[in-house]
Protein backbone atom coordinates (compact mmCIF):
# COMPACT_ATOMS: atom_id res chain seq x y z
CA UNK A 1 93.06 77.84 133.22
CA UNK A 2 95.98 79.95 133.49
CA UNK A 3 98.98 79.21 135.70
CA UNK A 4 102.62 81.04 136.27
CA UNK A 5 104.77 78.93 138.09
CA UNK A 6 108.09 80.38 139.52
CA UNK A 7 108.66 82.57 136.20
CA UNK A 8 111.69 84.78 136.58
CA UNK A 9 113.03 87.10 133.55
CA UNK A 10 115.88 88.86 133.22
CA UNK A 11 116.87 91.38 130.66
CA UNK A 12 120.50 91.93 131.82
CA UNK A 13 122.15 88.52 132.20
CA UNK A 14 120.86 88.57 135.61
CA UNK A 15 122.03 91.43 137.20
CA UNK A 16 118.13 92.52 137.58
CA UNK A 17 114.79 91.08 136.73
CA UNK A 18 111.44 92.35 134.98
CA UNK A 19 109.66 89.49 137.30
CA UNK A 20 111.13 87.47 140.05
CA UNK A 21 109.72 83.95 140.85
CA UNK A 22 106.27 84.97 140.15
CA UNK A 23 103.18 82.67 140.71
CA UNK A 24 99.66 83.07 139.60
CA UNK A 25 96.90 81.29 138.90
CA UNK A 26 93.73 82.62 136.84
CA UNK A 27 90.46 80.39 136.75
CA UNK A 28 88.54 80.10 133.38
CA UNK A 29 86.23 83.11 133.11
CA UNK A 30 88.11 85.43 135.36
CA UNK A 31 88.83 89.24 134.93
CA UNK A 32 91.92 90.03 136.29
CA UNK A 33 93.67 93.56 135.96
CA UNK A 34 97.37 94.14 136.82
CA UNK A 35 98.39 96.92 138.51
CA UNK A 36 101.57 98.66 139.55
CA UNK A 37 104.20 101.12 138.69
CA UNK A 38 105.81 101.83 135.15
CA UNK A 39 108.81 99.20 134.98
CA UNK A 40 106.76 96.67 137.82
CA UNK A 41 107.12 93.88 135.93
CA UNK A 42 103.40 94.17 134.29
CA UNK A 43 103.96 93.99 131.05
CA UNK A 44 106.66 91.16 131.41
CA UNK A 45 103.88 88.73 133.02
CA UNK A 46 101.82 89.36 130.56
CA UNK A 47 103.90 88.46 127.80
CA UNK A 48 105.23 85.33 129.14
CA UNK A 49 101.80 83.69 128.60
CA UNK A 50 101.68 84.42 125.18
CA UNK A 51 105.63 83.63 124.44
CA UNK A 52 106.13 87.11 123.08
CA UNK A 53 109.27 86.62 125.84
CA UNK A 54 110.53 83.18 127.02
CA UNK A 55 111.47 83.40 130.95
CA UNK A 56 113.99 81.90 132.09
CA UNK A 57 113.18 80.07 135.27
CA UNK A 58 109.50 78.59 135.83
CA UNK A 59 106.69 77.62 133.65
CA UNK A 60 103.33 78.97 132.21
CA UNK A 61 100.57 76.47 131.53
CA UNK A 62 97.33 77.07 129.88
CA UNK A 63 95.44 74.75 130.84
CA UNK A 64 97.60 72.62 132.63
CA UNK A 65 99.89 72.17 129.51
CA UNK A 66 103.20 73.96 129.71
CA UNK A 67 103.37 76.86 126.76
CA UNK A 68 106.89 76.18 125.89
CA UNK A 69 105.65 72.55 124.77
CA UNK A 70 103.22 74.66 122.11
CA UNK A 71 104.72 76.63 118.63
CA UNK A 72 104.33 80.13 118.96
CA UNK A 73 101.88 80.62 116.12
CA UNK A 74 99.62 77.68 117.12
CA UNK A 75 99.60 79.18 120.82
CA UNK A 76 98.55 83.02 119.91
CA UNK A 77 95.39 81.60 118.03
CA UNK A 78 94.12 81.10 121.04
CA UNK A 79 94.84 83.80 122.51
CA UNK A 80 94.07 87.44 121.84
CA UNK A 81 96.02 89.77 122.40
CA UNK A 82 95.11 93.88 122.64
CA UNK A 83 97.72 96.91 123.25
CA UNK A 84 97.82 100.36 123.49
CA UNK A 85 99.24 100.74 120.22
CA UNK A 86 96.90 98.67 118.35
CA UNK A 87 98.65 98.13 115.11
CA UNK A 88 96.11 97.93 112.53
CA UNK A 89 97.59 97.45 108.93
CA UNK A 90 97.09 101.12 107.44
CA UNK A 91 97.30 99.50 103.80
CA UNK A 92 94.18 97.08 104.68
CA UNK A 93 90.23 97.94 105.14
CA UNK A 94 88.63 97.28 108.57
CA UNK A 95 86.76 94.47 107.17
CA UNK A 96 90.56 92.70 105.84
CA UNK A 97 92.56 93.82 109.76
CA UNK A 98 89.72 91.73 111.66
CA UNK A 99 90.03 88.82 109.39
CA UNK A 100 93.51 88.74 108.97
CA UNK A 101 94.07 85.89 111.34
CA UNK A 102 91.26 83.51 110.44
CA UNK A 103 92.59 84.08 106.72
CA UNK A 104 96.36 82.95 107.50
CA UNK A 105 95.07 79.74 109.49
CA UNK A 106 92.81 78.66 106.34
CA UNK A 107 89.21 79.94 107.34
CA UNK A 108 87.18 79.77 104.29
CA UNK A 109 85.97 83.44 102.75
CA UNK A 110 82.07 82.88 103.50
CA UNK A 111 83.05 81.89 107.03
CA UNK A 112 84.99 85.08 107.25
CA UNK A 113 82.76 87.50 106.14
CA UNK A 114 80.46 86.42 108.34
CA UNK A 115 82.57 86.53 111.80
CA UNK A 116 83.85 90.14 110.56
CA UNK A 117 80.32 91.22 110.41
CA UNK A 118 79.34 89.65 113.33
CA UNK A 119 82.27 91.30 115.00
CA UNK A 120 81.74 94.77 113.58
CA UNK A 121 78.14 94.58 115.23
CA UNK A 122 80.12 93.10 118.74
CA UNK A 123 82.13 96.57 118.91
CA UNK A 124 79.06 98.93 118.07
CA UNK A 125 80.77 99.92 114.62
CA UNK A 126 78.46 100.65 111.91
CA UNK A 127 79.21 98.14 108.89
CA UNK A 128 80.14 100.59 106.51
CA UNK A 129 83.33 101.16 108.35
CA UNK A 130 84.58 97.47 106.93
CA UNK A 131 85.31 99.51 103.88
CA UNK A 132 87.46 102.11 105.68
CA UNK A 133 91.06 101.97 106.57
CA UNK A 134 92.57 102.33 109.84
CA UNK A 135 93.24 106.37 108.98
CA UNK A 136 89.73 107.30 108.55
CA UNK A 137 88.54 105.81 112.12
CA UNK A 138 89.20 108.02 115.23
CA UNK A 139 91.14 106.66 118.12
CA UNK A 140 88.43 105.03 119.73
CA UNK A 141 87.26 103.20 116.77
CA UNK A 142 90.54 101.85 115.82
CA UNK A 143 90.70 100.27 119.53
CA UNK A 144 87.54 98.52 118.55
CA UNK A 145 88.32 97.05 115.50
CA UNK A 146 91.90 96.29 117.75
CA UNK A 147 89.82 94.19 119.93
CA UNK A 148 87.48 92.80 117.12
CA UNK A 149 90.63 91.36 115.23
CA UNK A 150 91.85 90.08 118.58
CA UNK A 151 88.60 88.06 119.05
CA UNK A 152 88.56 86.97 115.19
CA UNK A 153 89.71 83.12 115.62
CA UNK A 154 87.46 82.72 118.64
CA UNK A 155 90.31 82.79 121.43
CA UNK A 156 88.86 82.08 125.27
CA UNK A 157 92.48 83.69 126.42
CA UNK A 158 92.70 87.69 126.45
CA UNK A 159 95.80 89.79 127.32
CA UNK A 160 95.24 93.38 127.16
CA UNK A 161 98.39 95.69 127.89
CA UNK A 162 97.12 98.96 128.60
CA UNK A 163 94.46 98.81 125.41
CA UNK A 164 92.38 102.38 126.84
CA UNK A 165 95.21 104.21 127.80
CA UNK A 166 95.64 106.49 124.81
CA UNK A 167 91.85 107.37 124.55
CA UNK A 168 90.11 110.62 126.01
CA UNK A 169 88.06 109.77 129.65
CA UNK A 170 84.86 109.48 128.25
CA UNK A 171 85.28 107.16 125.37
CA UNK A 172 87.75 105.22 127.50
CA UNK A 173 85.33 104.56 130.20
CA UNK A 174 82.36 103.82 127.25
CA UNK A 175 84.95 101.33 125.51
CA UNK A 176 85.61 99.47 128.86
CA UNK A 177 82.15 98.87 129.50
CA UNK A 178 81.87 97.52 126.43
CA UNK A 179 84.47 95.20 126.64
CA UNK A 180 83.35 94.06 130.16
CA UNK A 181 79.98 93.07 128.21
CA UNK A 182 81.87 90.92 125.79
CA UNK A 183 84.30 89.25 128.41
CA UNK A 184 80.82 88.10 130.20
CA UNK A 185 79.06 87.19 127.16
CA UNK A 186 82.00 85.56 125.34
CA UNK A 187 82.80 83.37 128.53
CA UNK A 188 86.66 84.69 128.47
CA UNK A 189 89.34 85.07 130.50
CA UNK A 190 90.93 88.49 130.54
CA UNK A 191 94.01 89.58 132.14
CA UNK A 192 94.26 93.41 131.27
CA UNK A 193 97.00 95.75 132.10
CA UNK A 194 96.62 98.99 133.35
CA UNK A 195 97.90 101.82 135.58
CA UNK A 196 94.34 103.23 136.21
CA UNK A 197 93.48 101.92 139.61
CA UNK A 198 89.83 103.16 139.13
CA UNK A 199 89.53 101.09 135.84
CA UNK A 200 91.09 98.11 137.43
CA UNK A 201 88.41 98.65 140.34
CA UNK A 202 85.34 99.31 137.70
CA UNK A 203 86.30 96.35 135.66
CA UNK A 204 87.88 93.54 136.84
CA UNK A 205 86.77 91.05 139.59
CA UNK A 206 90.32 90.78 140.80
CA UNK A 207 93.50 92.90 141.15
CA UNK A 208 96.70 91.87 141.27
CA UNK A 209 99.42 94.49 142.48
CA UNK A 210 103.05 93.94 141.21
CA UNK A 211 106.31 96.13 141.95
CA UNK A 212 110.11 95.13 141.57
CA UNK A 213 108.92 92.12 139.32
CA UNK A 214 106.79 90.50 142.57
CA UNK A 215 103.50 90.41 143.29
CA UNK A 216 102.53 92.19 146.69
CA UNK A 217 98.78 91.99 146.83
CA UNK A 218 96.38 89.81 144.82
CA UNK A 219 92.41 90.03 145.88
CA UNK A 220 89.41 91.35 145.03
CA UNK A 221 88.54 94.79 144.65
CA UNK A 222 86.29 95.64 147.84
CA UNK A 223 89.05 93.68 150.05
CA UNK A 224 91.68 95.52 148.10
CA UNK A 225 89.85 98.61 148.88
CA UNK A 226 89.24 98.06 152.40
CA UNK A 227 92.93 98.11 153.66
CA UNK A 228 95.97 96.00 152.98
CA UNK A 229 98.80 95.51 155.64
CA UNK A 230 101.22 96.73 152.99
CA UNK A 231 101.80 100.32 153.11
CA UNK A 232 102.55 101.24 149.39
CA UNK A 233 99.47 98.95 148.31
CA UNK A 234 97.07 100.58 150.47
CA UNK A 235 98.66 103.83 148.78
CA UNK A 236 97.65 102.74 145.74
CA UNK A 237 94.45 101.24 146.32
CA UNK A 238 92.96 104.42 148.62
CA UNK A 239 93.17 106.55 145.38
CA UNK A 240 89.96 105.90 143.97
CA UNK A 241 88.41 106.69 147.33
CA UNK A 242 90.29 110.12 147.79
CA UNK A 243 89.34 111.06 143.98
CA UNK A 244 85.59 110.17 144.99
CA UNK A 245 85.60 112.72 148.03
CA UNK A 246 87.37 115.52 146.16
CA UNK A 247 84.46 115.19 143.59
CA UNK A 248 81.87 114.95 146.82
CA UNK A 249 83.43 118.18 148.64
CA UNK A 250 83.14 120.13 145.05
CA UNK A 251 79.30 119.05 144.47
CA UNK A 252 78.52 119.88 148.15
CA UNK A 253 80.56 123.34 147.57
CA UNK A 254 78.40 123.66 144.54
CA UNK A 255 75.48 122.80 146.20
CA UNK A 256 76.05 125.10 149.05
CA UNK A 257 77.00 128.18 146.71
């Protein structure tokens, strides 16, 4: 469904780039997380696929039609997009944030209504909170009405940059769970963003691993997890497995004591 074809972008006029000749290819229905280091190039790849930045070598296709060919507005209905931020109008209700974008593309009210509720029930929020604004919802909530709006004109596409990151363990792990359940049951394709190798490992079905704008591992989790000939990726990916056996040793202490 998804393919990056030699994209390269530069911020400087060249003198360094956010991604260098990158290639990927997601199938429909895939979960892909990408992982690496804070300026990697993460965040870059993701928003080439969206046009929120225009490289300037290569090509992204969505299903095998080059994005650049499709207007910017027409493009993003189709595809949802979730960050950490969220940006929820504080001036509008719940109910008015998650159908903001079926509104602006002509959607008619009844038809509205009814995918907000249905969406409000999708994100395990009561629908009384449709009445709320953003202000009265905790931290958690507000990332589930962010990922209700982003699902609001019925986009098969999701990019997620870091959408858990700013939420306390618990409700982070509940809230990715819950999104894993919609990404199976909504047939979509998800490429999420993260630095949490253990979410990347819980969640998605594959991993890619990017630093200095390349990619330098792509696979699935258990072959991730069971060795990689490159030394900083095997790093990365042995970290869930070291957290695991410091919680083991402190349960058998316990258990000894």
């Amino acid at each position: 469904m998804i393919a990056v074809e030699n994209v390269s972008k530069s911020f400087d006029g060249g003198a360094s780039f956010a991604v260098r000749r990158v290639n990927l290819r997601v199938p429909a229905r895939t979960f892909v997380a990408i992982v690496g280091d804070s300026g990697s190039g993460k965040t870059t790849l993701l928003k080439t696929i969206n046009r929120l930045i225009e490289p300037q070598e290569g090509e992204v296709l969505i299903d095998e039609e080059p994005v650049r060919t499709v207007a910017p507005h027409t493009l993003r209905r189709r595809i949802g997009y979730v960050f950490q931020g969220i940006g929820l109008f504080p001036h509008l209700s719940i109910a008015e944030n998650i159908g903001i974008t079926p509104r602006l593309i002509g959607w008619p009210e009844p038809q509205i209504r009814a995918r907000v509720e249905e969406l409000i029930d999708l994100v395990a929020l009561p629908r009384s909170y449709l009445a709320r604004l953003p202000s009265e919802l905790s931290g958690g909530q507000r990332q589930r009405v962010g990922i209700a709006r982003a699902l609001a004109a019925r986009p098969y596409i999701m990019l997620m940059d870091e959408p858990f990151g700013a939420l306390d363990p618990v409700t982070r792990d509940a809230l990715g769970a819950e999104y894993r359940r919609l990404h199976e049951s909504m047939g979509l394709t998800t490429l999420m963003v993260t630095h949490d190798i253990l979410e990347a490992v819980l969640l998605a079905e594959r991993i890619v691993v990017m630093r200095a704008g390349n990619i330098v591992a792509d696979g699935e989790p258990h072959d991730l997890l069971s060795g990689h000939p490159d030394p900083e990726v095997r790093t990365l990916m042995d970290m869930p497995r070291r957290q695991a056996e410091r919680v083991r040793a402190l349960l058998e202490e316990r258990a000894r004591d």
